[in-house]
PDB file of N, CA and C in Angstrom:
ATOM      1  N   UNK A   1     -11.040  10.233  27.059  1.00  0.00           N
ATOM      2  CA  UNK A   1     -10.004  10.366  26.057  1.00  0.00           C
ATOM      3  C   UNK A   1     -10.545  11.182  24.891  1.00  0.00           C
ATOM      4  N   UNK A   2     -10.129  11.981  24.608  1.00  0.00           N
ATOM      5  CA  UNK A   2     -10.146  13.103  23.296  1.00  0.00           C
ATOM      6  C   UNK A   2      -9.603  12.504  22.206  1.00  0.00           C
ATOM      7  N   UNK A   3     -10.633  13.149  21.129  1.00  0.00           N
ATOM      8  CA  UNK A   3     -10.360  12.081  19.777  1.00  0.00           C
ATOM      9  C   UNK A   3      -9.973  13.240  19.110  1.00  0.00           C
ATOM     10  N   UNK A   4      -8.842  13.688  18.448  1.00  0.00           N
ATOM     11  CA  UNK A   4      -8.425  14.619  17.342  1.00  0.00           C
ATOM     12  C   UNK A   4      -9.288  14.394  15.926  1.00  0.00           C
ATOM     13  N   UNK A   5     -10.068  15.150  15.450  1.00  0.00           N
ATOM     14  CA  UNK A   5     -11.058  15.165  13.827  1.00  0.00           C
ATOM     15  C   UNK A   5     -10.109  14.785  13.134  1.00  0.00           C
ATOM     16  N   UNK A   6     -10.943  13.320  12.142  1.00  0.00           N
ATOM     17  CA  UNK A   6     -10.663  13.153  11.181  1.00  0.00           C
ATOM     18  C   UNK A   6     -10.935  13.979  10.155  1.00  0.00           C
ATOM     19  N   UNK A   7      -9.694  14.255   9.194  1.00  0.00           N
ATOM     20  CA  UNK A   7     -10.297  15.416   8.083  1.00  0.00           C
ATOM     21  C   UNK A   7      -9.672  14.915   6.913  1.00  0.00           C
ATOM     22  N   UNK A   8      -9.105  13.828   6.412  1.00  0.00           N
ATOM     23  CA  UNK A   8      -8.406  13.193   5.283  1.00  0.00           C
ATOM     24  C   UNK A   8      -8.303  11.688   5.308  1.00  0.00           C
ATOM     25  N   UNK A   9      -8.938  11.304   4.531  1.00  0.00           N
ATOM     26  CA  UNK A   9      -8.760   9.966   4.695  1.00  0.00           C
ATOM     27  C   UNK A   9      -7.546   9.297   3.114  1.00  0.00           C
ATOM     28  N   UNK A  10      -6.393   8.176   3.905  1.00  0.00           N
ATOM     29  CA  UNK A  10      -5.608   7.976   3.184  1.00  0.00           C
ATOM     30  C   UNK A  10      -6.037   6.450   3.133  1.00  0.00           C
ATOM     31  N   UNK A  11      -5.474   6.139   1.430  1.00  0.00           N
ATOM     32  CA  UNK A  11      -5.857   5.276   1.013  1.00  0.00           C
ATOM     33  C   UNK A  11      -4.477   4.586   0.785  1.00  0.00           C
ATOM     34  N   UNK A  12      -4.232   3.696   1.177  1.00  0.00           N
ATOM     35  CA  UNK A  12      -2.989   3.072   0.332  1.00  0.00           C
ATOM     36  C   UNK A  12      -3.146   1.615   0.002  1.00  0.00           C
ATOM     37  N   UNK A  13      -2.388   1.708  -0.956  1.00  0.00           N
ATOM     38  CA  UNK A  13      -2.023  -0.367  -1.141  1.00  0.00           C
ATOM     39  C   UNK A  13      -0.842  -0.550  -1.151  1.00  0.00           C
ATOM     40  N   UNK A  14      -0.688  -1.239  -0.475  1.00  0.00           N
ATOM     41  CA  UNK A  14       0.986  -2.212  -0.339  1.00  0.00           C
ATOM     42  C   UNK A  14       1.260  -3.083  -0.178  1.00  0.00           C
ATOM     43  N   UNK A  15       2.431  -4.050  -0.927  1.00  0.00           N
ATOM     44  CA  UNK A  15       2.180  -5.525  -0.761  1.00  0.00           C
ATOM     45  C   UNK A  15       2.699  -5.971   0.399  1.00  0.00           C
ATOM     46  N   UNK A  16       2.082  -7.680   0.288  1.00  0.00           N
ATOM     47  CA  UNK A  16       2.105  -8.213   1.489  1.00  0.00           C
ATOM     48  C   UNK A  16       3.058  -8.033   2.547  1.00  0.00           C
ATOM     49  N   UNK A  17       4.648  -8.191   2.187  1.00  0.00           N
ATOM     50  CA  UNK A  17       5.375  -8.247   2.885  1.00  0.00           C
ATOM     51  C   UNK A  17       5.650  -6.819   3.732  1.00  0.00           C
ATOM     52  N   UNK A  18       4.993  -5.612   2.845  1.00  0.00           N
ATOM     53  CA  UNK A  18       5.471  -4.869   3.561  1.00  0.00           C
ATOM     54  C   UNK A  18       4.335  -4.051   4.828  1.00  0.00           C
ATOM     55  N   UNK A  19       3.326  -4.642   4.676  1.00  0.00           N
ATOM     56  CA  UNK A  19       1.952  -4.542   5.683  1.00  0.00           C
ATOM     57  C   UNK A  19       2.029  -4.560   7.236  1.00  0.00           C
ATOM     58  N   UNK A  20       3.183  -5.348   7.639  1.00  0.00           N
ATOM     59  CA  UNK A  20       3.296  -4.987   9.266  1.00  0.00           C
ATOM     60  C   UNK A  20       4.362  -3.808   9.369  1.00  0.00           C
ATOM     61  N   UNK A  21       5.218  -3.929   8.671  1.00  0.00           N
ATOM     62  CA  UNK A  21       6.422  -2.528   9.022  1.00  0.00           C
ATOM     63  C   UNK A  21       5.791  -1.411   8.590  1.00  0.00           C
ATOM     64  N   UNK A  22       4.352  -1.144   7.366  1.00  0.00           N
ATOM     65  CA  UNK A  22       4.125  -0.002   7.256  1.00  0.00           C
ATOM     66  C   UNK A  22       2.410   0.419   8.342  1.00  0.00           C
ATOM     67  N   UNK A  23       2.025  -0.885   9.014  1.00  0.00           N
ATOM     68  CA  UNK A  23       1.341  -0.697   9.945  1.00  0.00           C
ATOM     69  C   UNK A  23       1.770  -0.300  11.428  1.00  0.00           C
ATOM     70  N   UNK A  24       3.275  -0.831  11.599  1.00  0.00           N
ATOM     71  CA  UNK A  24       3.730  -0.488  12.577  1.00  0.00           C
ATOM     72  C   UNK A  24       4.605   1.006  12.955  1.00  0.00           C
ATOM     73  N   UNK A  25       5.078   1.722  11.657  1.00  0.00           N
ATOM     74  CA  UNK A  25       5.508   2.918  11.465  1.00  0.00           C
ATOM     75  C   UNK A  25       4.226   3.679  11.395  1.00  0.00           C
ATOM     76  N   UNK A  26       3.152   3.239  11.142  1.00  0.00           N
ATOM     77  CA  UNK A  26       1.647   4.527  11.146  1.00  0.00           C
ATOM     78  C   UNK A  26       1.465   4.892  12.792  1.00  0.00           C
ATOM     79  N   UNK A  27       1.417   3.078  12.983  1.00  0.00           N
ATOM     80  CA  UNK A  27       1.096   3.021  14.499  1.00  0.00           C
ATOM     81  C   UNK A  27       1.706   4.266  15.544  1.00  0.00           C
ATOM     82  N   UNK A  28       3.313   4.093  15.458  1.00  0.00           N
ATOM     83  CA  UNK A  28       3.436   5.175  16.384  1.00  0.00           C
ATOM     84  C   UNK A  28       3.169   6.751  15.703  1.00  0.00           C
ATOM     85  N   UNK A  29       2.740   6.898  14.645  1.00  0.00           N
ATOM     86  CA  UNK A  29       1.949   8.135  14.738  1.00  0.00           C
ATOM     87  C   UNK A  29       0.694   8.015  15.229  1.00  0.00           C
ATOM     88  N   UNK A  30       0.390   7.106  16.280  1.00  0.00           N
ATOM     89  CA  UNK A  30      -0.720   7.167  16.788  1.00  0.00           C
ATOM     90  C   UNK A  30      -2.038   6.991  16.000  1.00  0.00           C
ATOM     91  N   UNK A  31      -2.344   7.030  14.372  1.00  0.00           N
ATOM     92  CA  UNK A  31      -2.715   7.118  13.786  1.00  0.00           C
ATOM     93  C   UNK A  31      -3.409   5.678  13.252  1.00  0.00           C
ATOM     94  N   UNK A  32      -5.195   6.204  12.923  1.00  0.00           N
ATOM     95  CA  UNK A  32      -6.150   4.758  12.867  1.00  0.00           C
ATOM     96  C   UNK A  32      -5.948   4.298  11.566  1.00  0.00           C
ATOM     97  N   UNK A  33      -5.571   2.565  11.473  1.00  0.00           N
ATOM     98  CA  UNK A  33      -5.645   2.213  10.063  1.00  0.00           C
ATOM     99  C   UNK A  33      -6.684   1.251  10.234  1.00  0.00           C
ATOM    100  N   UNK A  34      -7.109   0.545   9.125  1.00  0.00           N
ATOM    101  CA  UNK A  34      -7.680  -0.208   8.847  1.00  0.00           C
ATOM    102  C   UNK A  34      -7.560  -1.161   8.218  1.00  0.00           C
ATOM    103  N   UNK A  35      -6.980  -2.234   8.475  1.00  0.00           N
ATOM    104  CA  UNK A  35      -6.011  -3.204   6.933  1.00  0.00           C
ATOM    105  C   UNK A  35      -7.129  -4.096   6.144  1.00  0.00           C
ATOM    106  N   UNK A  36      -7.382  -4.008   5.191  1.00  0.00           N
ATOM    107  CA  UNK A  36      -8.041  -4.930   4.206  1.00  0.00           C
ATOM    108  C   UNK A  36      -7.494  -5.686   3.445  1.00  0.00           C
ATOM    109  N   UNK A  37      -7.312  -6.989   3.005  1.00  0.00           N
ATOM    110  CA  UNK A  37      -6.783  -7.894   2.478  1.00  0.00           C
ATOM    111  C   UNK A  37      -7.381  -7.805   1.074  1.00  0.00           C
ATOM    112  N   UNK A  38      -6.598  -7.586   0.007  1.00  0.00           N
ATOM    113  CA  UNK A  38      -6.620  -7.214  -1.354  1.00  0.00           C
ATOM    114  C   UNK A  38      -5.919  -7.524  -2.436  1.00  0.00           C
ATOM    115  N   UNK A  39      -5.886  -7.818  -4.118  1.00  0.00           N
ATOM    116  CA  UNK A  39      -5.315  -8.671  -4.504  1.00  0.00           C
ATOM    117  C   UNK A  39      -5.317  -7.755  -5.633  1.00  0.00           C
ATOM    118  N   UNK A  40      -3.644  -7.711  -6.043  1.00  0.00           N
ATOM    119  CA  UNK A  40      -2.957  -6.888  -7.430  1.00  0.00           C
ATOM    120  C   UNK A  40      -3.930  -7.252  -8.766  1.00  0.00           C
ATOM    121  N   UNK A  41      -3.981  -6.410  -9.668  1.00  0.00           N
ATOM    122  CA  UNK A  41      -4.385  -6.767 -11.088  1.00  0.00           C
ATOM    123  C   UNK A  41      -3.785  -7.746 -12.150  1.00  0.00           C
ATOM    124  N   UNK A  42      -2.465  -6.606 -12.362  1.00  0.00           N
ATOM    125  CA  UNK A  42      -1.329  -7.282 -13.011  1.00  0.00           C
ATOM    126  C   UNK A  42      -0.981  -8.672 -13.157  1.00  0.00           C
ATOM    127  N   UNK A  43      -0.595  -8.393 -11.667  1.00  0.00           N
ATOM    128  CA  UNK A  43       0.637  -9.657 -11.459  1.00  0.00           C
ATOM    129  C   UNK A  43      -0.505 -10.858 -11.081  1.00  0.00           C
ATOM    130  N   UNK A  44      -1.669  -9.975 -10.298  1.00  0.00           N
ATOM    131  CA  UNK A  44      -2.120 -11.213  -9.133  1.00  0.00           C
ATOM    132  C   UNK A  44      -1.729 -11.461  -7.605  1.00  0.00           C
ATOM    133  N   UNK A  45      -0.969 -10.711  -7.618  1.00  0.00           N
ATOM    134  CA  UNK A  45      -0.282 -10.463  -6.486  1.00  0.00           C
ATOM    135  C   UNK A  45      -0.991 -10.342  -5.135  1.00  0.00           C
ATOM    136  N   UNK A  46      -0.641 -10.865  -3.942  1.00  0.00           N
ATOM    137  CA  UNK A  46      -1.725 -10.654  -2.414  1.00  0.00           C
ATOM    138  C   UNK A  46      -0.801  -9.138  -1.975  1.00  0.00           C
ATOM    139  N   UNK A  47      -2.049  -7.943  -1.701  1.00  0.00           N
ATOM    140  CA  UNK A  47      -1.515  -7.111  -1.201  1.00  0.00           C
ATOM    141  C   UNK A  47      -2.390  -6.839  -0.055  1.00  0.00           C
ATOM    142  N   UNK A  48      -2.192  -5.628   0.282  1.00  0.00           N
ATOM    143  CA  UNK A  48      -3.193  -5.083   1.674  1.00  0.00           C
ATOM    144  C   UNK A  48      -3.560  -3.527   1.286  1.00  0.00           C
ATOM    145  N   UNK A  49      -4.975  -2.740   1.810  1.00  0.00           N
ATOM    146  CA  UNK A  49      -4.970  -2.071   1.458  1.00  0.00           C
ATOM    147  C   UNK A  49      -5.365  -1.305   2.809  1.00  0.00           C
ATOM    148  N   UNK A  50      -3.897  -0.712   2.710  1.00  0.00           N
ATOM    149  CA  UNK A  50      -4.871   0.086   4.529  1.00  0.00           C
ATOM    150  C   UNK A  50      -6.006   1.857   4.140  1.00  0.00           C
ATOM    151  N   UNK A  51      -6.547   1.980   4.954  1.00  0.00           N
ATOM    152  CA  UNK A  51      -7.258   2.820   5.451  1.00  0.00           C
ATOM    153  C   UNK A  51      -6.655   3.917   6.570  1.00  0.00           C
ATOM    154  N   UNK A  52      -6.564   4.956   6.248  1.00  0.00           N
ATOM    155  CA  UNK A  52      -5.497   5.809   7.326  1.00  0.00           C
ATOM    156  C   UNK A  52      -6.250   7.109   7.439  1.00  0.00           C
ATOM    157  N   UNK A  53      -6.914   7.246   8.701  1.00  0.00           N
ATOM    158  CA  UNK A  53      -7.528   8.587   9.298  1.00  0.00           C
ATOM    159  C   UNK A  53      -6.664   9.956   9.776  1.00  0.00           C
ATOM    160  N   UNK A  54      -6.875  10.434   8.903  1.00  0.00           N
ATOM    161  CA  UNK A  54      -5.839  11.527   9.536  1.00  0.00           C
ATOM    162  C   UNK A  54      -6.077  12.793   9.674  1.00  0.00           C
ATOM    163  N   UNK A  55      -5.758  13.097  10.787  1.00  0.00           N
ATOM    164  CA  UNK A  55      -5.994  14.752  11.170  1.00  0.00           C
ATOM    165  C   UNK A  55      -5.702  15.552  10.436  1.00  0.00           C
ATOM    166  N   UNK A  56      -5.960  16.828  10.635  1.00  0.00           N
ATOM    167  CA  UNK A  56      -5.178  18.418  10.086  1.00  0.00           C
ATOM    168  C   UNK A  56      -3.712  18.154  10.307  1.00  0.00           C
ATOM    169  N   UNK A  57      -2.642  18.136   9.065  1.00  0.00           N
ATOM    170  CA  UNK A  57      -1.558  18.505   9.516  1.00  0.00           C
ATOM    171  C   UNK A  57      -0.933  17.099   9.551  1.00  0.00           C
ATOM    172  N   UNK A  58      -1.757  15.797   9.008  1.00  0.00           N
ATOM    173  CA  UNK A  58      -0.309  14.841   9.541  1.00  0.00           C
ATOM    174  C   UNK A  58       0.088  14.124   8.082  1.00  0.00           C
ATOM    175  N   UNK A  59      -0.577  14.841   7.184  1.00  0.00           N
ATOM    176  CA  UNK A  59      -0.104  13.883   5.674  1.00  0.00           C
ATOM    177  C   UNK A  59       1.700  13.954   5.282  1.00  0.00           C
ATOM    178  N   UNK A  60       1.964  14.280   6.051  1.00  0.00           N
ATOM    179  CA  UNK A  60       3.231  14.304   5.673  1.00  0.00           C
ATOM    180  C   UNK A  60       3.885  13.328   5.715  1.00  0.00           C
ATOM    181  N   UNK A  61       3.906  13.675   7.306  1.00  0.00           N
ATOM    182  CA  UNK A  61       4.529  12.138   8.344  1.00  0.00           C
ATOM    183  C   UNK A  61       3.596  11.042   8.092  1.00  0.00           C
ATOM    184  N   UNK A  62       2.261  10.855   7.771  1.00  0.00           N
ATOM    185  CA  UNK A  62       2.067   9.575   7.210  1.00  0.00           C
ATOM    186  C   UNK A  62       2.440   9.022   5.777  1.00  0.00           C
ATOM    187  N   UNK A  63       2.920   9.768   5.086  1.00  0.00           N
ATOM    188  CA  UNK A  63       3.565   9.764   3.411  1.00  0.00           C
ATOM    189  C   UNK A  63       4.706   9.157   4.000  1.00  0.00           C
ATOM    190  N   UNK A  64       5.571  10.212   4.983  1.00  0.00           N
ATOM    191  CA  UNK A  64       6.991   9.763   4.892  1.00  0.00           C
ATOM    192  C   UNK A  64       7.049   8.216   5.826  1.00  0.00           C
ATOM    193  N   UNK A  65       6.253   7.841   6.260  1.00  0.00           N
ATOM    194  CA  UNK A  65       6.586   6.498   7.246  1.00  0.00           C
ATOM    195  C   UNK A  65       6.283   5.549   6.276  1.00  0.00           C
ATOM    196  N   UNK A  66       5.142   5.772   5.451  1.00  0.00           N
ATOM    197  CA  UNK A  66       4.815   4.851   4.225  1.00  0.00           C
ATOM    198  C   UNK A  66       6.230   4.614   3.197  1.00  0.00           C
ATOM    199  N   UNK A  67       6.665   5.793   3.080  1.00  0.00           N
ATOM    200  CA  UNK A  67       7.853   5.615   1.949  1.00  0.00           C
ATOM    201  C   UNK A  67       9.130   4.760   2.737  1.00  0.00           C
ATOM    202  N   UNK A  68       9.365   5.133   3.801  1.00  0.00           N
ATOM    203  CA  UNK A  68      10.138   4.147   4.851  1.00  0.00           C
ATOM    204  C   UNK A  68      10.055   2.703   4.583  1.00  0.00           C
ATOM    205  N   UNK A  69       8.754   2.659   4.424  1.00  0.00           N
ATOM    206  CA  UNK A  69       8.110   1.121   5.129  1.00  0.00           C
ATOM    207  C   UNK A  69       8.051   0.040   3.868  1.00  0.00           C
ATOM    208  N   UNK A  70       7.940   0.748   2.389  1.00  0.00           N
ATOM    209  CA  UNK A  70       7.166   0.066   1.699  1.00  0.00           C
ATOM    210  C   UNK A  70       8.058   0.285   0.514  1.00  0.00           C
ATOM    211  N   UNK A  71       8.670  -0.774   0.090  1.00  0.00           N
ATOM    212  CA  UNK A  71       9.635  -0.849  -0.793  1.00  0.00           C
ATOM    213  C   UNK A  71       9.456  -1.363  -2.222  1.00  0.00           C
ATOM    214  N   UNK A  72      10.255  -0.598  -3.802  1.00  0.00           N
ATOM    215  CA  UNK A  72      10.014  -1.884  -5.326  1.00  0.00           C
ATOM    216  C   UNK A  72      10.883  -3.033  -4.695  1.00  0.00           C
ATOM    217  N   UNK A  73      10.131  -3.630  -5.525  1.00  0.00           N
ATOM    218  CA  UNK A  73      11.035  -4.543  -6.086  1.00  0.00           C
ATOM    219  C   UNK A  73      10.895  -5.460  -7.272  1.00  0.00           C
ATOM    220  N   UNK A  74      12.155  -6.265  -7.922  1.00  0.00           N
ATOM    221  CA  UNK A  74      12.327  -6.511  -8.875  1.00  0.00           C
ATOM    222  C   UNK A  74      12.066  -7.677  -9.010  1.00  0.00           C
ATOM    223  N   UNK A  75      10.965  -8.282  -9.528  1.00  0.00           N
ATOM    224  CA  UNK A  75      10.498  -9.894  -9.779  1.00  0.00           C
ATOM    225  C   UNK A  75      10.296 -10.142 -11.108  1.00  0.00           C
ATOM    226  N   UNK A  76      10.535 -11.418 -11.091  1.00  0.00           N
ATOM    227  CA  UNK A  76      10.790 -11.696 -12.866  1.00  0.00           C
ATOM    228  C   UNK A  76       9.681 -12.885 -12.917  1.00  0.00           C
ATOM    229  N   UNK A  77       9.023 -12.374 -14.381  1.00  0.00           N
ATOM    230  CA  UNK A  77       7.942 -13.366 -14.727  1.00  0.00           C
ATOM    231  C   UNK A  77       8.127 -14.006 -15.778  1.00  0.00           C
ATOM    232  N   UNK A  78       7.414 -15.055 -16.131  1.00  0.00           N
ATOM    233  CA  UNK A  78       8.192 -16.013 -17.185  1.00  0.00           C
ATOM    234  C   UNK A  78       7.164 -15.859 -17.957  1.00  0.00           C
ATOM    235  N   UNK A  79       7.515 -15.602 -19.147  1.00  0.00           N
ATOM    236  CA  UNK A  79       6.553 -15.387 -20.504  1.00  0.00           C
ATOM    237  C   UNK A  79       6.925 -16.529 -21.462  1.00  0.00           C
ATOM    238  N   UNK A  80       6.451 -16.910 -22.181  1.00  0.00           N
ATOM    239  CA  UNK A  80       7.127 -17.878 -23.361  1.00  0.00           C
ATOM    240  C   UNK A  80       7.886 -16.774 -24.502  1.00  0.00           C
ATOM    241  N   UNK A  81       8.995 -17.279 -24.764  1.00  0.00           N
ATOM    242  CA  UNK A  81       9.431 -16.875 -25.904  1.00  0.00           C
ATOM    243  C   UNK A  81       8.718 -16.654 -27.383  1.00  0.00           C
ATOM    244  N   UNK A  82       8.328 -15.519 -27.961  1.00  0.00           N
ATOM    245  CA  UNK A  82       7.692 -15.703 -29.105  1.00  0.00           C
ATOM    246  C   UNK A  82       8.361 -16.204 -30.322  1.00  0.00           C
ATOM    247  N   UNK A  83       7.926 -17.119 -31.212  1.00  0.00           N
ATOM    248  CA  UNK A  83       8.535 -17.474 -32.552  1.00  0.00           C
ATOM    249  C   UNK A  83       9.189 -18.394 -32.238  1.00  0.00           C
ATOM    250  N   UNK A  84       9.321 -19.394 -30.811  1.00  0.00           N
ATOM    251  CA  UNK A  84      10.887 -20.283 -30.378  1.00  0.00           C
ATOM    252  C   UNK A  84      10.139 -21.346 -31.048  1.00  0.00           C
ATOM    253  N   UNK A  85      10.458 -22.981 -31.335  1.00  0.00           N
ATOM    254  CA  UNK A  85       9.634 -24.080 -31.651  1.00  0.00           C
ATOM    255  C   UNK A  85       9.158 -24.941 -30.121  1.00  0.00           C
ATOM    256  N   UNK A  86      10.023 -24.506 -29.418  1.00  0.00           N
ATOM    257  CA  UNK A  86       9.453 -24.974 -28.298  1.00  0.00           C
ATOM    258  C   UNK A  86       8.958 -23.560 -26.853  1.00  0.00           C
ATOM    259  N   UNK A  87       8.003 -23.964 -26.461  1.00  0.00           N
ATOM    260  CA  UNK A  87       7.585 -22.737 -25.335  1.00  0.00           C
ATOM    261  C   UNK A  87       8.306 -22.846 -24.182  1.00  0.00           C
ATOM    262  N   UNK A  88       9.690 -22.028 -24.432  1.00  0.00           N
ATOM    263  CA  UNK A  88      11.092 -21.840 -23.495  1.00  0.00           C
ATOM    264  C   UNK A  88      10.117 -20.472 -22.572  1.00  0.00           C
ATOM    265  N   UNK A  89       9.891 -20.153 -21.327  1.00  0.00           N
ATOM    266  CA  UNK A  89       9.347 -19.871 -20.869  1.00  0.00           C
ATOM    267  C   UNK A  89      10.725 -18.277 -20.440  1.00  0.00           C
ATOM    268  N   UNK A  90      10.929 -17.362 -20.836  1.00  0.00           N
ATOM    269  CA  UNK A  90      11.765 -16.486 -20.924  1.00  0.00           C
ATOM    270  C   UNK A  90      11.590 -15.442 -19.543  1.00  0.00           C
ATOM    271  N   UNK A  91      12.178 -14.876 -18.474  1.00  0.00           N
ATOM    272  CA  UNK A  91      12.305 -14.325 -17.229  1.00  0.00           C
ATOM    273  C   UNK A  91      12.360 -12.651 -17.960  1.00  0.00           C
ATOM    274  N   UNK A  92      11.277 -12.250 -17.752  1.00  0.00           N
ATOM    275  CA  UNK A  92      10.917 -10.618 -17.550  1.00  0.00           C
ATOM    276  C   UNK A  92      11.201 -10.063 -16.472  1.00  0.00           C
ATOM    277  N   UNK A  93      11.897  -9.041 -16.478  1.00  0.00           N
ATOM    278  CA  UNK A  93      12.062  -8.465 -15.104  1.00  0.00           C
ATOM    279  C   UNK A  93      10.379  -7.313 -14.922  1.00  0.00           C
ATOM    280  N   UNK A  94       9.998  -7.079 -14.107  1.00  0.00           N
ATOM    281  CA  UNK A  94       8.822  -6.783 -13.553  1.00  0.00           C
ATOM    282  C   UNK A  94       9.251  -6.166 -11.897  1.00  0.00           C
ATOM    283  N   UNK A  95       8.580  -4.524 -12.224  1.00  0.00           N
ATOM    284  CA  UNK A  95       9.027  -3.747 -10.759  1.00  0.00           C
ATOM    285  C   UNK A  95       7.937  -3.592 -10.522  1.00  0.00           C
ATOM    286  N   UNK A  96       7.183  -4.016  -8.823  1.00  0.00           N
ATOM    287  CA  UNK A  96       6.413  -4.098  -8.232  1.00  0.00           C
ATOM    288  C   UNK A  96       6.722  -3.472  -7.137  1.00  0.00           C
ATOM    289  N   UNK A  97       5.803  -3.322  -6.112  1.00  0.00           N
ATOM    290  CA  UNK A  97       6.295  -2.578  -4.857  1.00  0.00           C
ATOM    291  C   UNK A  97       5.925  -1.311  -4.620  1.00  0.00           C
ATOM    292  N   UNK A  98       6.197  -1.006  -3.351  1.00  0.00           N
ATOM    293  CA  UNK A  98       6.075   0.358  -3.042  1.00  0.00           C
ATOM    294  C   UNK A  98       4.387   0.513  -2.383  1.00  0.00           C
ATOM    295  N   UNK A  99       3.817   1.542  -2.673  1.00  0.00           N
ATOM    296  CA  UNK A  99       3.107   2.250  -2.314  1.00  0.00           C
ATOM    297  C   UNK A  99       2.034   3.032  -3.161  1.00  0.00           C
ATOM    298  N   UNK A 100       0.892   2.801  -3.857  1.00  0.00           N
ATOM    299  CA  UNK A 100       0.005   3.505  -4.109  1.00  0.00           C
ATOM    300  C   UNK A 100      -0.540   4.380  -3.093  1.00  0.00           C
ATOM    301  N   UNK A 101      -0.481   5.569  -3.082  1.00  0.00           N
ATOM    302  CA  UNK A 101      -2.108   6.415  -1.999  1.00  0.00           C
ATOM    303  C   UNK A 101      -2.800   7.240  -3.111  1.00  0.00           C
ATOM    304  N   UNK A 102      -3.842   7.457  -2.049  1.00  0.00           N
ATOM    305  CA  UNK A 102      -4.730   8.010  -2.838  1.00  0.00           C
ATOM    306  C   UNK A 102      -4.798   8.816  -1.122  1.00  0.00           C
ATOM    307  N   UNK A 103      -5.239  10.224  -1.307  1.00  0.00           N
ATOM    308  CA  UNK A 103      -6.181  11.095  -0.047  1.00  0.00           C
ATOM    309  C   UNK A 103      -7.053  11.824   0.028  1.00  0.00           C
ATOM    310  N   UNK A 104      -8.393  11.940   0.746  1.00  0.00           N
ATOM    311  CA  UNK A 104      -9.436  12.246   0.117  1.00  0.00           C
ATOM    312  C   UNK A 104      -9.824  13.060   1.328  1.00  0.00           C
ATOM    313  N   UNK A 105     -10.510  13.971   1.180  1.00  0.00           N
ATOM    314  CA  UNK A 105     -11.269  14.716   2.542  1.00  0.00           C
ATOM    315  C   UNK A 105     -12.555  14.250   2.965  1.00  0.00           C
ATOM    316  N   UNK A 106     -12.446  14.427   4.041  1.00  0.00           N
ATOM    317  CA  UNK A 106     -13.317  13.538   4.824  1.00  0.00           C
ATOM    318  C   UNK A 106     -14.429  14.945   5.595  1.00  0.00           C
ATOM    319  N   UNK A 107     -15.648  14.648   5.078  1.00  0.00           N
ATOM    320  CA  UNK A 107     -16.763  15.990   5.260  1.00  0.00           C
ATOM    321  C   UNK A 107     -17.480  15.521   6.614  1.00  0.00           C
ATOM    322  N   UNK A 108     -17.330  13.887   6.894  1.00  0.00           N
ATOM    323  CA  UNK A 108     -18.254  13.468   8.443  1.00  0.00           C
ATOM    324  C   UNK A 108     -17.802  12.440   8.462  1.00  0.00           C
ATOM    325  N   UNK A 109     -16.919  12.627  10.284  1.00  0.00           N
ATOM    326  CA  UNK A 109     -16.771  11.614  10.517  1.00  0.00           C
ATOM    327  C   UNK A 109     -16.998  11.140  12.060  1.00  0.00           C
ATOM    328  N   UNK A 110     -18.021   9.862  12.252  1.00  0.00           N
ATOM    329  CA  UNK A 110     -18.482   9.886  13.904  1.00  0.00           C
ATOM    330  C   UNK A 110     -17.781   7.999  14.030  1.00  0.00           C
ATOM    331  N   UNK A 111     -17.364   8.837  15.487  1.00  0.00           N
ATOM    332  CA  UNK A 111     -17.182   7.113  15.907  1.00  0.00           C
ATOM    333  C   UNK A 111     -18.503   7.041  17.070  1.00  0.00           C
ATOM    334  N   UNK A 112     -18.397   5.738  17.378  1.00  0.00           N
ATOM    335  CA  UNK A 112     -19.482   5.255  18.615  1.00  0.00           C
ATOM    336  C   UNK A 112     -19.358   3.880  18.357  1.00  0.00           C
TER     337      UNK A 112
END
């Protein structure tokens, strides 16, 4: 079996929920991920951070299956009200989601 050169390596994070639909849209590009289990700043949030090998020529279609796959969304966090006499715990809306990448070129890469 013939291995097509890795020449870009993609970085993404995406949260939890959306980690099998955007592993399974890479998948049929045939394309190697790597999922690492990883955790938001912000929020705290459980995300995943895959690893995506990619040939000459496929950042596209791995952008566009990611944008498919990996959705905001709108979660609300409870802050206390400032100045109230009692700490009424007040609902922030907060947009999370989606898709960070990062893509980097890849100068050597051996499997075995």
């Amino acid at each position: 079996m013939e291995h097509v050169p890795i020449r870009l390596l993609m970085t993404a994070v995406v949260q939890e929920q959306d980690v099998d639909l955007a592993e399974r849209a890479l998948g049929t590009l045939d394309l190697p991920v790597i999922h690492l289990s990883s955790t938001g700043g912000f929020l705290g949030r459980r995300n995943a951070t895959l690893l995506i090998g990619l040939p000459e020529g496929m950042e596209k279609e791995a952008m566009a299956a990611l944008q498919k796959s990996c959705r905001q969304r709108v979660e609300y966090l409870a802050t206390p009200l400032e100045g109230a006499p009692l700490p009424i715990p007040t609902p922030i809306p907060v947009t999370v989601g989606g898709a960070t990448v990062f893509t980097l070129p890849v100068e050597r890469f051996e499997e075995f």
